[in-house]
Each structure stands twice: as structure tokens, then as C-alpha cells.
N, C-alpha and C. Protein backbone atom coordinates (compact mmCIF):
# COMPACT_ATOMS: atom_id res chain seq x y z
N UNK A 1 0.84 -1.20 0.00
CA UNK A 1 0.00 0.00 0.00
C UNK A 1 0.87 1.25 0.00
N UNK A 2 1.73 1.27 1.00
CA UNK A 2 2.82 2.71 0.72
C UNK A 2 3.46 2.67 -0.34
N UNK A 3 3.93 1.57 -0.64
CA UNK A 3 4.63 1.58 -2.49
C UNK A 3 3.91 2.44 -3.57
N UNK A 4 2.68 1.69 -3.29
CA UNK A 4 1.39 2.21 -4.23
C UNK A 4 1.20 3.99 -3.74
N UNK A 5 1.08 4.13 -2.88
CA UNK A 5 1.14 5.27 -2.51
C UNK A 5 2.18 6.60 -2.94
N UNK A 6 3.36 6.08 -2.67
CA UNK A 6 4.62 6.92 -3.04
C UNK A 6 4.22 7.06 -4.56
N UNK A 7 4.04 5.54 -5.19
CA UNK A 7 4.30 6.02 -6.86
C UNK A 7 3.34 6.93 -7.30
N UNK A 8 2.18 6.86 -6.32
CA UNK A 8 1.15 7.52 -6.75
C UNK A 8 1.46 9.07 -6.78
N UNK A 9 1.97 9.83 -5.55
CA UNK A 9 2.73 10.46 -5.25
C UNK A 9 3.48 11.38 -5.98
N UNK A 10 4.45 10.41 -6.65
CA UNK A 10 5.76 11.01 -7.07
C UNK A 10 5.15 11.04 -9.06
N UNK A 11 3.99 10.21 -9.36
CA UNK A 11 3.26 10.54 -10.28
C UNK A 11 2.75 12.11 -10.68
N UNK A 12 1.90 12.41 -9.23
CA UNK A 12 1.19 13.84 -9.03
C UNK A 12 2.44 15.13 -9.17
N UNK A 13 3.52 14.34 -8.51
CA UNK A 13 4.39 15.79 -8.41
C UNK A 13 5.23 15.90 -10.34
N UNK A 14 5.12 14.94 -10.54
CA UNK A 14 5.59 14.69 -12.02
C UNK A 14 4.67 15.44 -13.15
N UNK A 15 3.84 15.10 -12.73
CA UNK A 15 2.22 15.95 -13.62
C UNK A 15 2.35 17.50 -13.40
N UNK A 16 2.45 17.35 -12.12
CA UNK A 16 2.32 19.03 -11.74
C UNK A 16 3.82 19.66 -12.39
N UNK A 17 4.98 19.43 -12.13
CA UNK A 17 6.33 20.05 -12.65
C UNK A 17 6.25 20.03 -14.23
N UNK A 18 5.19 18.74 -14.96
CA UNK A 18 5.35 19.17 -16.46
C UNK A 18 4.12 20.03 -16.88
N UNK A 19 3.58 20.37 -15.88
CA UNK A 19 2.30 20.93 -16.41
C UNK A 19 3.21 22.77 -15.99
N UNK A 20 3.43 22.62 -14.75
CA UNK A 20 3.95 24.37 -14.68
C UNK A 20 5.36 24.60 -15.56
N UNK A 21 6.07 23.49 -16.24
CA UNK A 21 6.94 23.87 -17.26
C UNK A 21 6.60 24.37 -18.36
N UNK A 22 5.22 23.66 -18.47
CA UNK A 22 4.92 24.01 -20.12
C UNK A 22 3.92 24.73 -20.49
N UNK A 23 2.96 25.24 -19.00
CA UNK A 23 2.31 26.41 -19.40
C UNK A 23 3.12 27.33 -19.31
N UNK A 24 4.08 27.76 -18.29
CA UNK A 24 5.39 28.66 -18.13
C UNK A 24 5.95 28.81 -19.72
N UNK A 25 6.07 28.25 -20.16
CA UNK A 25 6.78 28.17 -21.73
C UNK A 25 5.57 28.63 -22.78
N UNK A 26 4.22 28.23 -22.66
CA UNK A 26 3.50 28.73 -23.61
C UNK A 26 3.14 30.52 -23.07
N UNK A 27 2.70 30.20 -21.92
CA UNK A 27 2.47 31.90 -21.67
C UNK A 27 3.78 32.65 -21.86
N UNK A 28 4.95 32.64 -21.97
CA UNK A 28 5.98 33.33 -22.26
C UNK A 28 5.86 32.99 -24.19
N UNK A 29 5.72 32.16 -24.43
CA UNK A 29 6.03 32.54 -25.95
C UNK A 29 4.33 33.12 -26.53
N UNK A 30 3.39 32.66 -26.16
CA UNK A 30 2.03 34.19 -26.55
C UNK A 30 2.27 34.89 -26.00
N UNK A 31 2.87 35.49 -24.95
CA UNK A 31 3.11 37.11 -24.99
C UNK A 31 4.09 37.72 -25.29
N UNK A 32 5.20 36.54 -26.12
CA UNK A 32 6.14 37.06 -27.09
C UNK A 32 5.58 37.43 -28.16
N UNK A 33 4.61 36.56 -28.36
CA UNK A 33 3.53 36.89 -29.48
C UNK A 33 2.68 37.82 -30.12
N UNK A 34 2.05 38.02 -28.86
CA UNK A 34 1.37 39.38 -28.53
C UNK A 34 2.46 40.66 -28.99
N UNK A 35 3.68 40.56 -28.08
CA UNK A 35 4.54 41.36 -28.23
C UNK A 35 4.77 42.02 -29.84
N UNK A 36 5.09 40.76 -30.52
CA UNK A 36 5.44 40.89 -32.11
C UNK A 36 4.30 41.74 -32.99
N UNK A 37 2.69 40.88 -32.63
CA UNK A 37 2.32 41.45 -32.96
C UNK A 37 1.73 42.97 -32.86
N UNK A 38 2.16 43.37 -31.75
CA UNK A 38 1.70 45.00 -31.26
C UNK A 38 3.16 45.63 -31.62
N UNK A 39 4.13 45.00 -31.71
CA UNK A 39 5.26 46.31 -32.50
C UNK A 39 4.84 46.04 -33.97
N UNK A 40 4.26 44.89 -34.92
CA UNK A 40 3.80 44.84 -36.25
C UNK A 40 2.88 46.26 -36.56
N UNK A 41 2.05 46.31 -35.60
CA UNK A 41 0.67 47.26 -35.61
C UNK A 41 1.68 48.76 -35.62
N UNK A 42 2.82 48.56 -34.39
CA UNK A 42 2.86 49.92 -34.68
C UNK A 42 3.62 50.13 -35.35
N UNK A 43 4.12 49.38 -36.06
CA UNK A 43 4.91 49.84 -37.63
C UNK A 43 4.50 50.17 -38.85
N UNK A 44 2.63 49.28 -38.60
CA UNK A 44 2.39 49.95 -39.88
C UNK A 44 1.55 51.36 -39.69
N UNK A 45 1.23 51.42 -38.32
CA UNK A 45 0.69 52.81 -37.70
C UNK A 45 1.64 53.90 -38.86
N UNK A 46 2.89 53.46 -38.44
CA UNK A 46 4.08 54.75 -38.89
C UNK A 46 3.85 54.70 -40.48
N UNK A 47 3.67 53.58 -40.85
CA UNK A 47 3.69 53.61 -42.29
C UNK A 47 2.32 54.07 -42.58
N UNK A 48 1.38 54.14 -42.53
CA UNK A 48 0.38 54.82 -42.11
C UNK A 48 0.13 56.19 -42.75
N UNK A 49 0.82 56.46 -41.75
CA UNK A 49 1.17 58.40 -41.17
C UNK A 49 1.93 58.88 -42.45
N UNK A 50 3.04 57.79 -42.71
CA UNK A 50 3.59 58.34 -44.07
C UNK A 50 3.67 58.36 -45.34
N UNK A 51 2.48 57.11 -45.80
CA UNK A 51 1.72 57.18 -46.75
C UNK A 51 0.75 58.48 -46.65
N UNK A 52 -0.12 58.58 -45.85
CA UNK A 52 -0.19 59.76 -45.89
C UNK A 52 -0.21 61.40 -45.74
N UNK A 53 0.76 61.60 -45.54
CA UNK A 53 2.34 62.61 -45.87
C UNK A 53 2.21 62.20 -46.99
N UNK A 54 3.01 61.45 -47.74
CA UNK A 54 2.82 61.16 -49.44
C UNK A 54 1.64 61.87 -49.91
N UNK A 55 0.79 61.20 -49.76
CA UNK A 55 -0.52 61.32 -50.35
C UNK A 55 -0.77 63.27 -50.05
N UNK A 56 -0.21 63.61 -49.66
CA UNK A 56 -0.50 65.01 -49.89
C UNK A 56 0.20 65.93 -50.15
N UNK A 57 1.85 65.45 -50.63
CA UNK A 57 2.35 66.02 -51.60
C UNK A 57 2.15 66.16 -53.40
N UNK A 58 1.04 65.13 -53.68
CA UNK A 58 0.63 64.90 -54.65
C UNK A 58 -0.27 65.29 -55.41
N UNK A 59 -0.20 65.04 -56.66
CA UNK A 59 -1.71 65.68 -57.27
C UNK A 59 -3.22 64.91 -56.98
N UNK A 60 -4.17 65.51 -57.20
CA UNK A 60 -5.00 65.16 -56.75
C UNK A 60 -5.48 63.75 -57.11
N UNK A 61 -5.64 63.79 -57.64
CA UNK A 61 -6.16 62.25 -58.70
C UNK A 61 -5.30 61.04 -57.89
N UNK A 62 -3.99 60.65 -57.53
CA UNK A 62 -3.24 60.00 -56.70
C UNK A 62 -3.41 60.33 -55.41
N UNK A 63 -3.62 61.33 -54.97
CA UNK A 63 -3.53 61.84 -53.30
C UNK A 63 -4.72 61.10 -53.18
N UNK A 64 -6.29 61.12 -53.65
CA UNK A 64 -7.18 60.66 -53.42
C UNK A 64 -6.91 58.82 -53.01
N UNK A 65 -6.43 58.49 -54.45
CA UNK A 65 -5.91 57.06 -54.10
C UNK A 65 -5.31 56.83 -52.85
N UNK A 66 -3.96 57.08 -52.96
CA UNK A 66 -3.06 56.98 -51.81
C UNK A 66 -4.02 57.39 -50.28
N UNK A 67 -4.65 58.27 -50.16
CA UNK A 67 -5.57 58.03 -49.02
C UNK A 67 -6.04 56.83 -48.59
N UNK A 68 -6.65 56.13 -49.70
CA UNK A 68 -7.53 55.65 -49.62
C UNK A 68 -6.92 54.33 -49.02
N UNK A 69 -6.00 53.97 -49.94
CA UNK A 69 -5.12 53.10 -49.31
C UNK A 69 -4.54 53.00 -47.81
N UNK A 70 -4.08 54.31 -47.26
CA UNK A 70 -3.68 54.22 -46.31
C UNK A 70 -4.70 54.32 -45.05
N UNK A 71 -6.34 54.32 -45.69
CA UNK A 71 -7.24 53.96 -44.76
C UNK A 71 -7.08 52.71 -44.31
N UNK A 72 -7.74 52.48 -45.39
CA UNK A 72 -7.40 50.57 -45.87
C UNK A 72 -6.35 49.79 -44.85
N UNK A 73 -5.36 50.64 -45.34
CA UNK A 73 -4.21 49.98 -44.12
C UNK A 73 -4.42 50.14 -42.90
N UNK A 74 -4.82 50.91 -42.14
CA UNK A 74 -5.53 51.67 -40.74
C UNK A 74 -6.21 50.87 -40.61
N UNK A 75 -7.04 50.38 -41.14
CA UNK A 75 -8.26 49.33 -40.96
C UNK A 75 -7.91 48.33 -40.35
N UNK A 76 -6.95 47.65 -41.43
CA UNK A 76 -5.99 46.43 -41.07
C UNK A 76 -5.41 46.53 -39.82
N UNK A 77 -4.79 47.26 -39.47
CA UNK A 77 -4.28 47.51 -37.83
C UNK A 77 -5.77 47.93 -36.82
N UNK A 78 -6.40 48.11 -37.11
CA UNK A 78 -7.33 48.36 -35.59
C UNK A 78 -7.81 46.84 -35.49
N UNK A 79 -7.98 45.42 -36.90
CA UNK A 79 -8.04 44.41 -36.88
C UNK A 79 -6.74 43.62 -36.05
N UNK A 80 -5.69 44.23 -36.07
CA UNK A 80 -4.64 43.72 -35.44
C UNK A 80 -4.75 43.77 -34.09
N UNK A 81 -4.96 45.18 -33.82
CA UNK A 81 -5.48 45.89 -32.53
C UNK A 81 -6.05 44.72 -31.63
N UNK A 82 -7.31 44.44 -32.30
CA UNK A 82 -8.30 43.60 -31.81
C UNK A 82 -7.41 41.96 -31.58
N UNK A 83 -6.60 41.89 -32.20
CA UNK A 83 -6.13 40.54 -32.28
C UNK A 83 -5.37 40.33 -30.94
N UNK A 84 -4.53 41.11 -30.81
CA UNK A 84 -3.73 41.45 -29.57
C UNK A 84 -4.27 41.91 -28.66
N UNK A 85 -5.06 42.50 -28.29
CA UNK A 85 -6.28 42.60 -27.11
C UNK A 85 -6.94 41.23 -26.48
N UNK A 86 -7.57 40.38 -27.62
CA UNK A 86 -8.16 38.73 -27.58
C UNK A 86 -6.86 37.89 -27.18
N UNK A 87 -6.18 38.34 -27.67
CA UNK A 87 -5.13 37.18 -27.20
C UNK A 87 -4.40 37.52 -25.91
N UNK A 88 -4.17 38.59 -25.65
CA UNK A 88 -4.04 39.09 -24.07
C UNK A 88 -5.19 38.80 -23.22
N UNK A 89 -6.40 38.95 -23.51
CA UNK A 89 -7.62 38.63 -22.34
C UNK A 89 -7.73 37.08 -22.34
N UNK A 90 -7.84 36.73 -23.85
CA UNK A 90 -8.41 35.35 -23.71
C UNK A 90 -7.28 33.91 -23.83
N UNK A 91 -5.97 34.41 -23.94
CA UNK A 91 -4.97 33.14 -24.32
C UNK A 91 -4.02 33.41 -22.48
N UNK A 92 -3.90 34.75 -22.35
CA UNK A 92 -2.21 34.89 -21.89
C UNK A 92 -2.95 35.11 -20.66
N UNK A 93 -3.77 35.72 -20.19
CA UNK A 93 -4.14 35.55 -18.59
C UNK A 93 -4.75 34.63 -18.32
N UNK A 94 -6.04 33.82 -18.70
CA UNK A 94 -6.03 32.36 -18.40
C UNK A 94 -5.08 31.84 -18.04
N UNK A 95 -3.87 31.50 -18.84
CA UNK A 95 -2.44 30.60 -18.76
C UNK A 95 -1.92 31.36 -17.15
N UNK A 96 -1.73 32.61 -17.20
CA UNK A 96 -1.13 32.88 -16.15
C UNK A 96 -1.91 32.58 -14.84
N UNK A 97 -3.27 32.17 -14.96
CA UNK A 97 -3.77 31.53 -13.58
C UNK A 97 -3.59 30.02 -13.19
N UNK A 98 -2.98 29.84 -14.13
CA UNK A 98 -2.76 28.32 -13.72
C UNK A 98 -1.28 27.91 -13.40
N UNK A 99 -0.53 29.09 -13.47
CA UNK A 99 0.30 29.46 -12.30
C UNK A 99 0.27 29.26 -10.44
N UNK A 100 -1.04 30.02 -10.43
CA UNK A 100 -1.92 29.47 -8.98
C UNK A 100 -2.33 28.65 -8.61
N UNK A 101 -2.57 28.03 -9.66
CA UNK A 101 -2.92 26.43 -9.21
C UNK A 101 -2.64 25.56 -9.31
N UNK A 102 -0.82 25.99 -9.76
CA UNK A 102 -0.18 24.55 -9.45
C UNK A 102 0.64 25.17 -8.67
N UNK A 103 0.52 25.58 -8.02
CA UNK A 103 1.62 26.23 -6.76
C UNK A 103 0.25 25.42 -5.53
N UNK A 104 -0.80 25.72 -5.70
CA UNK A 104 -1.83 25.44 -4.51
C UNK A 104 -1.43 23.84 -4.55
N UNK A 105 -1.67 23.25 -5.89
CA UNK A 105 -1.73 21.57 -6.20
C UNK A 105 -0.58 20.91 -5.20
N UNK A 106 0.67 22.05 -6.04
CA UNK A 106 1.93 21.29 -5.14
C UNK A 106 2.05 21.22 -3.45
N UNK A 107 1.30 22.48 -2.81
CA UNK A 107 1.34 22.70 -1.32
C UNK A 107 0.22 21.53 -0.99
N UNK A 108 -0.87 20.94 -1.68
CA UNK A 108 -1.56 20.49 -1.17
C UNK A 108 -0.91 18.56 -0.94
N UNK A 109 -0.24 18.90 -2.37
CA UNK A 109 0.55 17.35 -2.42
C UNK A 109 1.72 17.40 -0.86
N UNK A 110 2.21 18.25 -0.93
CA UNK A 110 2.96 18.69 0.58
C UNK A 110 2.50 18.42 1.52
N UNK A 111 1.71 18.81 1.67
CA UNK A 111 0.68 18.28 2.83
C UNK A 111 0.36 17.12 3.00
N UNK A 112 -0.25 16.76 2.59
CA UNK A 112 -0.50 15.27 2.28
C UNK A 112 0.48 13.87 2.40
N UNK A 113 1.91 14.88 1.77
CA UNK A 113 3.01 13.73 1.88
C UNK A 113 3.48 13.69 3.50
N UNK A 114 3.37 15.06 4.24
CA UNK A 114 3.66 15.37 5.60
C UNK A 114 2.71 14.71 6.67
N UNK A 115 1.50 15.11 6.02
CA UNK A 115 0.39 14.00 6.95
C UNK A 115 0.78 12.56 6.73
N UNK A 116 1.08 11.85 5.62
CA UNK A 116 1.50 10.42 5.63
C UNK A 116 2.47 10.10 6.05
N UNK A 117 3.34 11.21 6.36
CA UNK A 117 4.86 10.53 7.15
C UNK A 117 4.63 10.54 8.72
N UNK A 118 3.52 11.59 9.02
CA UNK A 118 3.35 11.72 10.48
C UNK A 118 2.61 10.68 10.85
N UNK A 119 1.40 10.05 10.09
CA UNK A 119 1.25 8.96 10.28
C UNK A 119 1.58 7.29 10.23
N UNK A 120 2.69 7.78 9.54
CA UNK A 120 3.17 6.39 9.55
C UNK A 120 4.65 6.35 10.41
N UNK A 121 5.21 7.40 11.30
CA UNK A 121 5.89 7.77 12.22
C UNK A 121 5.05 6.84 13.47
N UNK A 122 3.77 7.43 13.74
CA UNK A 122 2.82 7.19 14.66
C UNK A 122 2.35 5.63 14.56
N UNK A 123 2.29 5.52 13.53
CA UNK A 123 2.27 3.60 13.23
C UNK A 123 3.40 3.11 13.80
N UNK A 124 4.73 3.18 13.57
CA UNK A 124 5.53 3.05 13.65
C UNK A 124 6.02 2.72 15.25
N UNK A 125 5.71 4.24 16.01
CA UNK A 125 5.75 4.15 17.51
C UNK A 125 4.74 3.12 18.12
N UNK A 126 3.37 3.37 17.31
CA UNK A 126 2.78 2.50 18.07
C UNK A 126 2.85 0.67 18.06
N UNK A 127 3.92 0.11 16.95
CA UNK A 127 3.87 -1.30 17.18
C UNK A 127 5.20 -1.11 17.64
N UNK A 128 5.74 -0.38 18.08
CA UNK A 128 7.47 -0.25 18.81
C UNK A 128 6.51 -0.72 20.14
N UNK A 129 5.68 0.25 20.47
CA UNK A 129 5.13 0.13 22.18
C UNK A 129 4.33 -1.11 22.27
N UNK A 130 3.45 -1.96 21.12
CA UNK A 130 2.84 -2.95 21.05
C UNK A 130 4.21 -4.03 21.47
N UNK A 131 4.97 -4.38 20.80
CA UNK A 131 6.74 -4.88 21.03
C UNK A 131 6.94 -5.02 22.31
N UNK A 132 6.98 -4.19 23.02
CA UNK A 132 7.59 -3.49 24.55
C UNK A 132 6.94 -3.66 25.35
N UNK A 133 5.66 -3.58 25.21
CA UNK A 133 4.96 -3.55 26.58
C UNK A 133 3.56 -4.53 25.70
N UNK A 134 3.89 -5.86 25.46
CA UNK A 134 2.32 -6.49 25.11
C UNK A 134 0.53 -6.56 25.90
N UNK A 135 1.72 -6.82 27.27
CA UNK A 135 0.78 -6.78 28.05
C UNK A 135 -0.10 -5.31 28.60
N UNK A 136 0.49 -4.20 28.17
CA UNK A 136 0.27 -2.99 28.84
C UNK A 136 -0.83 -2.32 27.97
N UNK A 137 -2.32 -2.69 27.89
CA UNK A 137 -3.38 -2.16 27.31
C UNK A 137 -3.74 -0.75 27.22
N UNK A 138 -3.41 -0.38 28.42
CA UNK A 138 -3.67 0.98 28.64
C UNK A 138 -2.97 2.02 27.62
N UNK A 139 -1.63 1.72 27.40
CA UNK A 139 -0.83 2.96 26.87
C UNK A 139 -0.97 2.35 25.35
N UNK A 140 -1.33 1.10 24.75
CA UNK A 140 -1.46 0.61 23.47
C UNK A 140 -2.86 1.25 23.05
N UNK A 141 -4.34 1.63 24.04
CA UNK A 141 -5.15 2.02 23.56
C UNK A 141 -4.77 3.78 23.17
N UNK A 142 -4.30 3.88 24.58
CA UNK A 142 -3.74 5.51 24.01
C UNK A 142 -2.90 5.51 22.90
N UNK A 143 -2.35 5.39 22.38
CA UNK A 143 -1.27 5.53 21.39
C UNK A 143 -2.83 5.19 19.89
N UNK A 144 -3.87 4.41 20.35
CA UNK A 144 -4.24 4.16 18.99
C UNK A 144 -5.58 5.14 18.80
N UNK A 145 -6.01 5.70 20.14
CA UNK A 145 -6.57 6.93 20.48
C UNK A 145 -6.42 7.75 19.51
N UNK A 146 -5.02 8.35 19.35
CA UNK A 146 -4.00 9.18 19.50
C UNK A 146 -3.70 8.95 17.97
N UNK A 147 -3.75 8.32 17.48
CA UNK A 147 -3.84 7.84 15.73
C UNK A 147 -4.80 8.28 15.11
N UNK A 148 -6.32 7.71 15.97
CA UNK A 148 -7.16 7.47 14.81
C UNK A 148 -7.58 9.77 14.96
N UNK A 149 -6.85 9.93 16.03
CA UNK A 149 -7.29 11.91 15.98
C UNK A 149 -6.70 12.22 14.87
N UNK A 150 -5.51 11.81 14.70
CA UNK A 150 -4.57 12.37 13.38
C UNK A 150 -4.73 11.80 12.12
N UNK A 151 -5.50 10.92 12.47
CA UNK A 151 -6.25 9.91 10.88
C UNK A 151 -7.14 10.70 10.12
N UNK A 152 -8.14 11.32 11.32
CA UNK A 152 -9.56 12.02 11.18
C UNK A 152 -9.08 13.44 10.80
């Protein structure tokens, strides 16, 4: 049963270390992501601005065009806009809460491994005193008293 136990154990803490490696690794590379794409946006912001600048050194018939275009392009970035907003609310903070809950997972596996050593410490003492004193009922019921509190 403790065999079974440990592997079980050392299973959970295995799950949990590849699970906070590799959300750790995806939330750092989408908000590298994010990153890329919000300096993309503001590059073509600039290009933007200087299409039109162009567009109004020109004659009319082209200036009209070239506007038009560089709406067009504007467009395309407030779509970007939006892209990098969704992926910050809906990809990269999710991920970062599950940060919290494998920090809770692991304290709780902690626990758990600490309660099973204290109890099997307490097992331990108590067939040392079963050993020692067979005949001595009194201090064998206390001791199993005294177990089943730390069981519960």
C-alpha cells in the first residue's frame, strides 16, 4: 500500500512540474507573441502616417488614391489591434492563472506527503510500544486513540 502510494505520489508531483513547465513556456512565448504582434501594428501605424504625408504632396487624382489606401491599411491595424487585445484577455491571462494552481496543487501534495509521514511515524511508535509492553493495554489504547485523531 505505501509503495502504491509513493508512486502515486511522485506521479502527481511529475504531472504538476510538467504541467507548470509548459504552461510557463507557452504563456511566455504568446506574450512574445502578442509582443510581435503589437510592435507589427505599430509599424504599420508609422507607415500609415507616411503614406499619408505622401498622399498630400501629390496631385489630386493619386492623393485621393493613396488616401484611400492608407485607410485601408488603418483598418488592417485596428483588426490587429483587436487581435492582440483577444489574445491578451483570452490566451495569456487564463495561462497565467494556472500558475496558482499549481503552486496550490503542489502545497496540497505537501501536505498530504507530511500528513503520511506523520502517520506512519505514529504507526511506527505505536507497534514499537505494542513490542515493549504487550501486556500494557492501557498505553497501546492511548497511542491508537491518539492515531485514529490524526487519521480524522
Amino acid at each position: 500500500r505505501c509503495r502504491r502510494t509513493d508512486n502515486q505520489t511522485k506521479r502527481i508531483q511529475e504531472n504538476i512540474s510538467n504541467v507548470e513547465k509548459h504552461f510557463d513556456e507557452m504563456c511566455q512565448m504568446f506574450a512574445a507573441y502578442g509582443r510581435k504582434a503589437a510592435r507589427l501594428r505599430d509599424k504599420a501605424d508609422v507607415l500609415v502616417r507616411e503614406v499619408a504625408d505622401y498622399a498630400d504632396t501629390e496631385t489630386p487624382g493619386l492623393k485621393k488614391g493613396m488616401k484611400r489606401f492608407a485607410e485601408h491599411l488603418a483598418q488592417i491595424q485596428d483588426y490587429r489591434q483587436a487581435e492582440v487585445e483577444r489574445l491578451e484577455a483570452k490566451v495569456i491571462e487564463p495561462l497565467k492563472g494556472y500558475g496558482a494552481v499549481v503552486r496550490r496543487k503542489r502545497e496540497d501534495v505537501k501536505a498530504a506527503q507530511s500528513a503520511r509521514s506523520r502517520e506512519s511515524k505514529q504507526m511506527l511508535q505505536l507497534e514499537r510500544t505494542r513490542q515493549r509492553n504487550p501486556s500494557d493495554r492501557q498505553v497501546i489504547v492511548s497511542f491508537t486513540a491518539d492515531y485514529r485523531e490524526v487519521a480524522l
